[in-house]
PDB file of N, CA and C in Angstrom:
ATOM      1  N   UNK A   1       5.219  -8.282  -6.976  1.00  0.00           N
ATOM      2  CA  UNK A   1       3.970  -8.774  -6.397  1.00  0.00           C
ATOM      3  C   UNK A   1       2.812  -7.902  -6.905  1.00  0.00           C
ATOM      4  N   UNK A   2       2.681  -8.315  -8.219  1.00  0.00           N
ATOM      5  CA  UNK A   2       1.448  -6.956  -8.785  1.00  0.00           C
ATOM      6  C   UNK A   2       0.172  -8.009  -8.740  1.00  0.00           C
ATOM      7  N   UNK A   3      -0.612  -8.081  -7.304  1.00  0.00           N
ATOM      8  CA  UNK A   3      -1.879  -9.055  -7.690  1.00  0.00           C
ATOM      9  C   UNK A   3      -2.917  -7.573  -6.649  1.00  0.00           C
ATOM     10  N   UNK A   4      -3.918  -8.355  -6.724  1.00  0.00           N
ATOM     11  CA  UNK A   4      -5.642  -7.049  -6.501  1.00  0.00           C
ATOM     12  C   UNK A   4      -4.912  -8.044  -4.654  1.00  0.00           C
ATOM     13  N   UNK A   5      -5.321  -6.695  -3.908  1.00  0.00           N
ATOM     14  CA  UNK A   5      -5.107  -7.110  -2.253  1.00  0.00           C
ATOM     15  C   UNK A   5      -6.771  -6.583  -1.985  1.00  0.00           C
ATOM     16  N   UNK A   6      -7.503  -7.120  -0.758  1.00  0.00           N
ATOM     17  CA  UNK A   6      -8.332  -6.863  -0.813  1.00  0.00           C
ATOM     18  C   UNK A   6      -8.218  -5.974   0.619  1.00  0.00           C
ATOM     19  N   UNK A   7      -9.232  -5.446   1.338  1.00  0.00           N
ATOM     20  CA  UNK A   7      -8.963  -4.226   2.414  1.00  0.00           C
ATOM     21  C   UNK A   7      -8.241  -4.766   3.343  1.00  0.00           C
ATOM     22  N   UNK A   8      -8.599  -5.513   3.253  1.00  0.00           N
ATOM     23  CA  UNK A   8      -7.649  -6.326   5.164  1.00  0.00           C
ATOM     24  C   UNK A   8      -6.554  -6.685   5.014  1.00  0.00           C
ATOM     25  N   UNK A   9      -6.107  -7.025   3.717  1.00  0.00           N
ATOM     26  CA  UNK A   9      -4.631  -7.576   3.575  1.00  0.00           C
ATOM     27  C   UNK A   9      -4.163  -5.931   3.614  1.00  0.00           C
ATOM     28  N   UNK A  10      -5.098  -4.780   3.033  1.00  0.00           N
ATOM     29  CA  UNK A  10      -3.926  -3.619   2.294  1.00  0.00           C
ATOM     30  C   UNK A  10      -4.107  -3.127   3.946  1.00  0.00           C
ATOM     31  N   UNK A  11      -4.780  -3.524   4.779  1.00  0.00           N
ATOM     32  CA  UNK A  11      -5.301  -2.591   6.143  1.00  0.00           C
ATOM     33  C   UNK A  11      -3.454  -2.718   6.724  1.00  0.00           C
ATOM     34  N   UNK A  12      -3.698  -4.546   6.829  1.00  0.00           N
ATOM     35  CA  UNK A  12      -2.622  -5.183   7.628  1.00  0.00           C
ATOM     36  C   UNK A  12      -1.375  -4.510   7.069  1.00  0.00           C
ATOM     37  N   UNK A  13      -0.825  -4.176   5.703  1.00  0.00           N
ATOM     38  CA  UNK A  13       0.328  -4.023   4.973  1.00  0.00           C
ATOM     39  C   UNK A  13       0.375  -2.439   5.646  1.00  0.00           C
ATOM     40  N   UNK A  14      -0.361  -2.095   5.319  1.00  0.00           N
ATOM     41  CA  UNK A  14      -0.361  -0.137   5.323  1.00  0.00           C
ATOM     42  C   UNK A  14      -0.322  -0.289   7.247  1.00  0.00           C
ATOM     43  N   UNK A  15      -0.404  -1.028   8.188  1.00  0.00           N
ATOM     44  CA  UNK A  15      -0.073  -0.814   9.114  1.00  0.00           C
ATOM     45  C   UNK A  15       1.576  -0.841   9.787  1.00  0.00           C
ATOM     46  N   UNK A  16       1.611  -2.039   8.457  1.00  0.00           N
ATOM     47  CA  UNK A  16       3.093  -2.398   9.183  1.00  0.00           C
ATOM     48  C   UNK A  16       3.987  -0.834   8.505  1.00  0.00           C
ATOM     49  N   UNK A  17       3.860  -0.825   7.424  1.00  0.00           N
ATOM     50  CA  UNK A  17       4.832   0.574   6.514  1.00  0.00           C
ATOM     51  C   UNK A  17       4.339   1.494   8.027  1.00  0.00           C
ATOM     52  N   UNK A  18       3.233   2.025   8.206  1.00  0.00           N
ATOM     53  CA  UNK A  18       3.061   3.324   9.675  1.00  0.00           C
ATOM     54  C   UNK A  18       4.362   2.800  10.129  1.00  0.00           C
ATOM     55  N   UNK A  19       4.387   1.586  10.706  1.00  0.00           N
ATOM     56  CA  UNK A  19       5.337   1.336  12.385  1.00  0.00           C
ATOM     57  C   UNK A  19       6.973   1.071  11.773  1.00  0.00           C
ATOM     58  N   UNK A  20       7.148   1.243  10.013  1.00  0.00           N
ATOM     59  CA  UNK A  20       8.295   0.652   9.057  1.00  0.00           C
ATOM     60  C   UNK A  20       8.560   2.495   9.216  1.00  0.00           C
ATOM     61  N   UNK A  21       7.988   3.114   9.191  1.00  0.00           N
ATOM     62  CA  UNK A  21       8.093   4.540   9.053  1.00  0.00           C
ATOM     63  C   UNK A  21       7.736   5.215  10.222  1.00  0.00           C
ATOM     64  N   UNK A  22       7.988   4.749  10.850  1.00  0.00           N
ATOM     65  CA  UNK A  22       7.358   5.853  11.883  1.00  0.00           C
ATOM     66  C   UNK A  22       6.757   6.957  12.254  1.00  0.00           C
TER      67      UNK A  22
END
């Protein structure tokens, strides 16, 4: 999945990895 994410998609992604990682 190599495409440009813009802040809110990378906000939403980089939140779930926090709660994927605890």
């Amino acid at each position: 999945m190599m495409q440009l994410i813009t802040p809110d998609c990378y906000a939403e992604f980089a939140s779930e990895l926090k709660e994927m990682h605890g």
